[in-house]
Protein backbone atom coordinates (compact mmCIF):
# COMPACT_ATOMS: atom_id res chain seq x y z
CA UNK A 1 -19.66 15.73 7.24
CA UNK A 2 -16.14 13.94 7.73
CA UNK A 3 -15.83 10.34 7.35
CA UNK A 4 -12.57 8.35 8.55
CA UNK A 5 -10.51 7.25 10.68
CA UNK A 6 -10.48 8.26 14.55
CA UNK A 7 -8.33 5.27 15.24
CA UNK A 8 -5.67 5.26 17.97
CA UNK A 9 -2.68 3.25 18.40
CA UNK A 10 -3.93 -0.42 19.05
CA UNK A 11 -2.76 -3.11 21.16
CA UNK A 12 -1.38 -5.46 20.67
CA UNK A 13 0.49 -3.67 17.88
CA UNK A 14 1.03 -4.95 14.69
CA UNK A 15 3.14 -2.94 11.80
CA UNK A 16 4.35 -4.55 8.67
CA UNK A 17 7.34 -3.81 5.91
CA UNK A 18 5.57 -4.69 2.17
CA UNK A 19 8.33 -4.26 -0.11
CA UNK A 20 7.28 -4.45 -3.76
CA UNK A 21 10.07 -7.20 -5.49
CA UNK A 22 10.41 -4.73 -8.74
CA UNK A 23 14.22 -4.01 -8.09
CA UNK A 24 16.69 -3.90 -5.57
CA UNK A 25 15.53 -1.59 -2.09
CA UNK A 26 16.92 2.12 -2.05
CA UNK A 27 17.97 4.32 1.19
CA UNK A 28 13.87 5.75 0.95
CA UNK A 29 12.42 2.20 1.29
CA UNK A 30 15.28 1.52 4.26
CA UNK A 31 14.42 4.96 6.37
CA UNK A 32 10.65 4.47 6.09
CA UNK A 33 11.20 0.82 7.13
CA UNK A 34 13.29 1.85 9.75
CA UNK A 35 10.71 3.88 11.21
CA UNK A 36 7.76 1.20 11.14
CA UNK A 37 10.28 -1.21 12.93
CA UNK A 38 10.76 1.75 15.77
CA UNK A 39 7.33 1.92 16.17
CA UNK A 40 6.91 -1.40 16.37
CA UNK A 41 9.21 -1.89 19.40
CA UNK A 42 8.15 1.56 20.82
CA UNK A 43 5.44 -0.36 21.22
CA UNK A 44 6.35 -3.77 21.98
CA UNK A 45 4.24 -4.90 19.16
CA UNK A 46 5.37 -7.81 16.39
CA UNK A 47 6.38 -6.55 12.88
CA UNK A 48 5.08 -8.43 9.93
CA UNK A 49 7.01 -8.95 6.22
CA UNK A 50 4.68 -8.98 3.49
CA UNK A 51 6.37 -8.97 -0.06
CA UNK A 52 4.00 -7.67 -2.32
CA UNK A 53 4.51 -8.88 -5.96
CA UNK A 54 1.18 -8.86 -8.08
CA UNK A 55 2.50 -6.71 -10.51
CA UNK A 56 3.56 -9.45 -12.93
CA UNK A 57 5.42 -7.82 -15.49
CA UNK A 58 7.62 -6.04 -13.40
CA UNK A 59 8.43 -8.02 -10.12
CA UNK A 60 11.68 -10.69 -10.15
CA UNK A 61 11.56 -14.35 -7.71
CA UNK A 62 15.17 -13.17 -7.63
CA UNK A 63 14.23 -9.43 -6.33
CA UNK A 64 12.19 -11.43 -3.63
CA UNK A 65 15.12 -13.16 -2.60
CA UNK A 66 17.68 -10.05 -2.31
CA UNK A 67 14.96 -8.03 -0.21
CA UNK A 68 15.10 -10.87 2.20
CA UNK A 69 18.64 -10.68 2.62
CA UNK A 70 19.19 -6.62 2.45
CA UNK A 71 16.66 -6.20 5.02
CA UNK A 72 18.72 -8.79 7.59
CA UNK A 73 21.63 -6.94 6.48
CA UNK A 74 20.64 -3.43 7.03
CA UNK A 75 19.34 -4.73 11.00
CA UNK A 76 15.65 -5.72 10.36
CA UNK A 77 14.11 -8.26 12.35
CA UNK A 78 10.35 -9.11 11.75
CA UNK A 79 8.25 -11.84 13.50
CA UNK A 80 6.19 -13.34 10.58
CA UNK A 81 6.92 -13.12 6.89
CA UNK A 82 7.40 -15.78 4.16
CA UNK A 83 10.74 -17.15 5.17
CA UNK A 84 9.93 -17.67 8.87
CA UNK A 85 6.22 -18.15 8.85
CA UNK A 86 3.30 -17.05 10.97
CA UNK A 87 -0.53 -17.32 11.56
CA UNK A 88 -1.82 -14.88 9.20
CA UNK A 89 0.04 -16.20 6.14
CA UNK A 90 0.84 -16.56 3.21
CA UNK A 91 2.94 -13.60 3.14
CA UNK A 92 3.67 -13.35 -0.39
CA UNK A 93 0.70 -11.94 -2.58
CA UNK A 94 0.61 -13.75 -4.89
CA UNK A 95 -0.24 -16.85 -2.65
CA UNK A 96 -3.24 -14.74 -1.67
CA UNK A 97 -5.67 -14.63 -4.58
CA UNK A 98 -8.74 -16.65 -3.45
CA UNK A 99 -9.19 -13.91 -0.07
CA UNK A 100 -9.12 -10.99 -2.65
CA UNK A 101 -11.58 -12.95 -4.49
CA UNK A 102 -13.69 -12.93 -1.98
CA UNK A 103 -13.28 -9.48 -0.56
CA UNK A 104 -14.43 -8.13 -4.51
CA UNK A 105 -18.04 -10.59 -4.00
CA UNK A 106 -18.11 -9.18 -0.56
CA UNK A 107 -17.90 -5.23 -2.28
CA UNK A 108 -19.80 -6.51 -4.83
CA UNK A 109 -22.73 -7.63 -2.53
CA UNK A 110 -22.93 -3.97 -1.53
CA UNK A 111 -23.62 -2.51 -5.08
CA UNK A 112 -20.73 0.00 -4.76
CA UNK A 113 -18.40 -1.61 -7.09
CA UNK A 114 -19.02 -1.63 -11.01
CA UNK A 115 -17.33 -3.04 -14.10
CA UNK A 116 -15.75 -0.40 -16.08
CA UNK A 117 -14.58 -1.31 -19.46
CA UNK A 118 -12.96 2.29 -19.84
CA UNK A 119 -9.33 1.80 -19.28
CA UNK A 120 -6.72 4.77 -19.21
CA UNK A 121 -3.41 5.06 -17.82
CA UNK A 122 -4.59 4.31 -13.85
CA UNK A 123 -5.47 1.35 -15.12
CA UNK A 124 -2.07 -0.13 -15.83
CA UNK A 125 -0.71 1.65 -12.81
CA UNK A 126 -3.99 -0.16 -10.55
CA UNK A 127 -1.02 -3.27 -9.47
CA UNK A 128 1.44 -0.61 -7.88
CA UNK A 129 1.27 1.83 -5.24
CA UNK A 130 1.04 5.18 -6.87
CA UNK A 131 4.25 7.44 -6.77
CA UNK A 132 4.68 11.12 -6.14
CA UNK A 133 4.08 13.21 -9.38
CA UNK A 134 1.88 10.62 -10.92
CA UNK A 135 -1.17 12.23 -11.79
CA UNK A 136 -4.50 11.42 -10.22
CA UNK A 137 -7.32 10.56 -13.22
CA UNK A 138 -10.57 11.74 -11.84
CA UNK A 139 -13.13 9.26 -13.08
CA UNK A 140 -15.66 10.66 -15.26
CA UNK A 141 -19.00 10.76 -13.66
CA UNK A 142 -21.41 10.48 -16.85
CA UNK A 143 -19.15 6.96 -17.62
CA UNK A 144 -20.81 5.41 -14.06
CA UNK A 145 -23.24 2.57 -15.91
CA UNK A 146 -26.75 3.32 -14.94
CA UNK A 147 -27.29 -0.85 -14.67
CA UNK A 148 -25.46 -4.01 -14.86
CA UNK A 149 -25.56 -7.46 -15.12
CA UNK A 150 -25.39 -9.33 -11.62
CA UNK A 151 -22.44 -11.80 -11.58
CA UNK A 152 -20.62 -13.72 -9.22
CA UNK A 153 -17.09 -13.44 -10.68
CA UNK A 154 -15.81 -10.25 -11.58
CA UNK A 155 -14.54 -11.84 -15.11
CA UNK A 156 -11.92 -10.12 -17.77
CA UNK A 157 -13.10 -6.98 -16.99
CA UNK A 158 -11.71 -3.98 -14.81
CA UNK A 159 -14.11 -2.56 -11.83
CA UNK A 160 -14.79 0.22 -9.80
CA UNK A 161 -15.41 1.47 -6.34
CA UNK A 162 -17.71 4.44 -6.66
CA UNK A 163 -17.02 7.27 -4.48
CA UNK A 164 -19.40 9.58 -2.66
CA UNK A 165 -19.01 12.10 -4.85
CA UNK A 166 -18.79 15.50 -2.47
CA UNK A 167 -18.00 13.96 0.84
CA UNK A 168 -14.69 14.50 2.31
CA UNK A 169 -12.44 11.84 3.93
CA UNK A 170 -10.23 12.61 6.95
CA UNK A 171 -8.02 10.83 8.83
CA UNK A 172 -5.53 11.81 12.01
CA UNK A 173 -1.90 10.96 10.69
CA UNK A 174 0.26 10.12 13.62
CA UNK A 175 3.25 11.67 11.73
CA UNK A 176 1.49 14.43 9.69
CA UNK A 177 -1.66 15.48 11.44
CA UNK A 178 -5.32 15.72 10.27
CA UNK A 179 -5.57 15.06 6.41
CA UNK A 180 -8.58 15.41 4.12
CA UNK A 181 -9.39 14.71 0.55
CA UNK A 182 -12.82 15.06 -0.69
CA UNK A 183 -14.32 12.35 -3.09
CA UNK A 184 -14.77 13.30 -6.74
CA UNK A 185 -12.64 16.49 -6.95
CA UNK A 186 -9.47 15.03 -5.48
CA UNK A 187 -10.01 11.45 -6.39
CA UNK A 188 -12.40 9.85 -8.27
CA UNK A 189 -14.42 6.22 -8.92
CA UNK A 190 -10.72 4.01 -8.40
CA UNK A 191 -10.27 0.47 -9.57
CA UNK A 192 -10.74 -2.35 -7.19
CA UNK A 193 -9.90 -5.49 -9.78
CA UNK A 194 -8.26 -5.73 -12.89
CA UNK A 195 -9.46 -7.23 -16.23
CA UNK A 196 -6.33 -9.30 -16.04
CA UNK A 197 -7.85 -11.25 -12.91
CA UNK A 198 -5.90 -9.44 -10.30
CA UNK A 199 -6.69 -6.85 -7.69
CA UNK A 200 -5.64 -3.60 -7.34
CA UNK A 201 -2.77 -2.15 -5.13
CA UNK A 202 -6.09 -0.41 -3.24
CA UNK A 203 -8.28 -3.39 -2.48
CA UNK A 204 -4.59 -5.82 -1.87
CA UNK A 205 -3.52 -4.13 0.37
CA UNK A 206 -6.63 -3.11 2.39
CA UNK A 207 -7.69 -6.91 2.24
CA UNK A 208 -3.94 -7.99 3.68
CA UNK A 209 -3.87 -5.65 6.29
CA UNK A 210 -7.03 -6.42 7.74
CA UNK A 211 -6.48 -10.12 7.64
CA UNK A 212 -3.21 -9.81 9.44
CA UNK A 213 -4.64 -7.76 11.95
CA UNK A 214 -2.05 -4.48 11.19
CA UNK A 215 -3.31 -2.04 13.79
CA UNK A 216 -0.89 0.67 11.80
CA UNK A 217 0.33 1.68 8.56
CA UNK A 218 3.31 2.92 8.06
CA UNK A 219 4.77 3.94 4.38
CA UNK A 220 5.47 7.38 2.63
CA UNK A 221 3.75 10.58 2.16
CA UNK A 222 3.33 9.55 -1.51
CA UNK A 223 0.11 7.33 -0.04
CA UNK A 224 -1.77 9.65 1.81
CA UNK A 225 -4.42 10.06 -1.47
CA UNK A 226 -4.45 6.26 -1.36
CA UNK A 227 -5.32 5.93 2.36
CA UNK A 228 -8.06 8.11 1.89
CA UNK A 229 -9.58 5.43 -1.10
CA UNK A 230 -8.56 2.76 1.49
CA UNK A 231 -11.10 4.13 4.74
CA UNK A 232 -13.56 4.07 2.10
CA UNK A 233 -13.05 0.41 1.33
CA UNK A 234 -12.46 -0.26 5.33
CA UNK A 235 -15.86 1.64 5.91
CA UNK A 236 -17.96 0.05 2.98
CA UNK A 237 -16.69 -3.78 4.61
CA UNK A 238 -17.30 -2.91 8.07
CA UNK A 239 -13.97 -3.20 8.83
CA UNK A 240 -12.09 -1.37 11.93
CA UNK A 241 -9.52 1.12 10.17
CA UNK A 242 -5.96 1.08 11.39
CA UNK A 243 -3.67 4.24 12.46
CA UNK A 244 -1.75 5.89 9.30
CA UNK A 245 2.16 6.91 9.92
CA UNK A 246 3.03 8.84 6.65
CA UNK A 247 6.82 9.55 6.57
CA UNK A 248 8.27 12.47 4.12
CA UNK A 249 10.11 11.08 1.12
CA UNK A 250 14.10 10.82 0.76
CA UNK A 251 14.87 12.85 -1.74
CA UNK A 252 17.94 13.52 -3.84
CA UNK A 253 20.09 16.86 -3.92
CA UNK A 254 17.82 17.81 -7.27
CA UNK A 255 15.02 17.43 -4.71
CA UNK A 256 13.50 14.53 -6.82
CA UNK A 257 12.00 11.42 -4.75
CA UNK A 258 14.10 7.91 -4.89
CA UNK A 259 12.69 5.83 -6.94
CA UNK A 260 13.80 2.41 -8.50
CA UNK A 261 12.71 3.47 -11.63
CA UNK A 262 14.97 6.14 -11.73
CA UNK A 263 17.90 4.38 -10.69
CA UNK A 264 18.00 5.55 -7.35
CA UNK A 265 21.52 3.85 -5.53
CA UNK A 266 20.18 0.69 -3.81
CA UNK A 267 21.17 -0.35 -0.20
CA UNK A 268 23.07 -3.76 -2.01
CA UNK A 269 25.49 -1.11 -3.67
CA UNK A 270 25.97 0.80 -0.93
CA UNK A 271 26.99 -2.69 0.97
CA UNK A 272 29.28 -3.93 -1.88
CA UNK A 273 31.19 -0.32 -1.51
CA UNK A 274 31.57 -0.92 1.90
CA UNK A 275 29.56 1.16 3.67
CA UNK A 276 27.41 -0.34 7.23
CA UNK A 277 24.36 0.07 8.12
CA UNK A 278 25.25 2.15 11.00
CA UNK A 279 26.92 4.52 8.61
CA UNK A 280 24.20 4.76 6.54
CA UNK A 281 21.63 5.36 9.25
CA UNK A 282 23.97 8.19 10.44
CA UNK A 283 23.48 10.08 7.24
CA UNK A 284 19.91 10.07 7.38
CA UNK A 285 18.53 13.82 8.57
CA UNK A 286 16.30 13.68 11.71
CA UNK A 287 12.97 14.17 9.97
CA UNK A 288 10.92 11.58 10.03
């Protein structure tokens, strides 16, 4: 049997723009945030900045900064965020910690989570969203400890979520239709914390969204293998699950996905040559 989301649009709406600070924002991170700010005002709802910097060796105070001011320039306006305030703050991440330490003792409480000293290359990549290409790891089942020690602190040690192996997850995309991925062939037992004392991009994010009250996500088709980890985290907390709004990925003329790693042009070049933000937005192809 199915388990996901059902959800429809909510209202009030809520969207939100969560920009990671590890370089300087590119045209794909400007047309998929162009589209959650539509949506937003399609539906008269509020639009919420969130920067999301746990990833400690790779995100800059002064990448922070620049986002602010590239979004104002390119013709974003959002209604809470960390330079203008709000109810639902902080709305930095790393101002966060304490509610993510108490959304792993509330997963904890329900026996699904585990600590997991097995570390491969997910592991480093458990601060960051995951990126087109990047391989999923499936989890091997025989490494699931049998027993544990109870704790109250997840400690210096990575954990968890186990999956129900065999089921599959759906969810309605409003931009991409019904999706489904089923739980230990197309994803495996994902980390929930890090050994370094941090969550992962999984549990942040589903933790954030729900405290903010986001009635719908909207990010790239990269994520759609992420959202389906996320209902299971939403289910497993007893937690309404928001609408999903995947958008297709801006890609280069080689076909390959813009990405800051690989030096994709960033919208703060584009302004120093000159170009507007109307004149970028006209080069953008209809699909969205």
């Amino acid at each position: 049997m199915a388990a996901g989301s059902t959800t429809t649009l909510a209202k009030p709406y809520r969207g939100r723009l969560a920009p990671t600070p590890t370089g300087h924002l590119h045209l794909g991170h400007a047309k998929t945030f162009w589209v959650a700010q539509q949506r937003s005002q399609q539906f008269s709802g509020d639009l919420i900045l969130r920067i999301e910097d746990l990833d400690r060796d790779r995100c800059r105070p002064q990448y922070s900064t620049d986002l602010l001011d590239d979004l104002a320039w390119f013709g974003f306006c959002w209604q809470e965020g960390p330079d203008v305030g709000g109810d639902w703050g902080p709305y930095t991440q790393s101002e966060r910690q304490p509610l993510y330490r108490e959304i792993w003792r509330q997963l904890n409480a329900t026996g699904l989570i585990y600590p997991s000293p097995h570390s491969r290359k997910d592991v480093a990549q458990a601060l960051s969203a995951p990126h087109e290409g990047d391989r999923e790891i499936i989890f091997p089942v025989h490494l699931r400890p049998a027993t544990w020690e109870s704790v109250n602190d997840p400690g210096a040690v990575n954990w968890r979520f186990r999956v129900p192996d065999g089921e599959t997850i759906g969810f309605i995309d409003q931009n991409l239709g019904p999706q489904a991925f089923i739980a230990g062939q197309d994803f495996g037992d994902f980390i929930v914390w890090r050994r370094d004392g941090f969550p992962s991009y999984e549990l942040a994010v589903v933790a954030d969204d729900h405290a903010m009250a986001i009635s719908e996500v909207v990010r790239g088709e990269d994520l759609l293998l992420s959202t389906a980890k996320q209902i299971l985290l939403y289910r497993t907390l007893s937690w309404p699950i928001p609408a999903f709004y995947h958008c297709p990925l801006v890609r280069d003329q080689a076909g390959r996905r813009l990405a800051k790693r690989d030096g994709a042009k960033s919208l703060r070049s584009l302004r120093h040559q000159g170009l507007t933000p109307g004149q970028i937005r006209a080069g953008w192809c209809d699909r969205t």
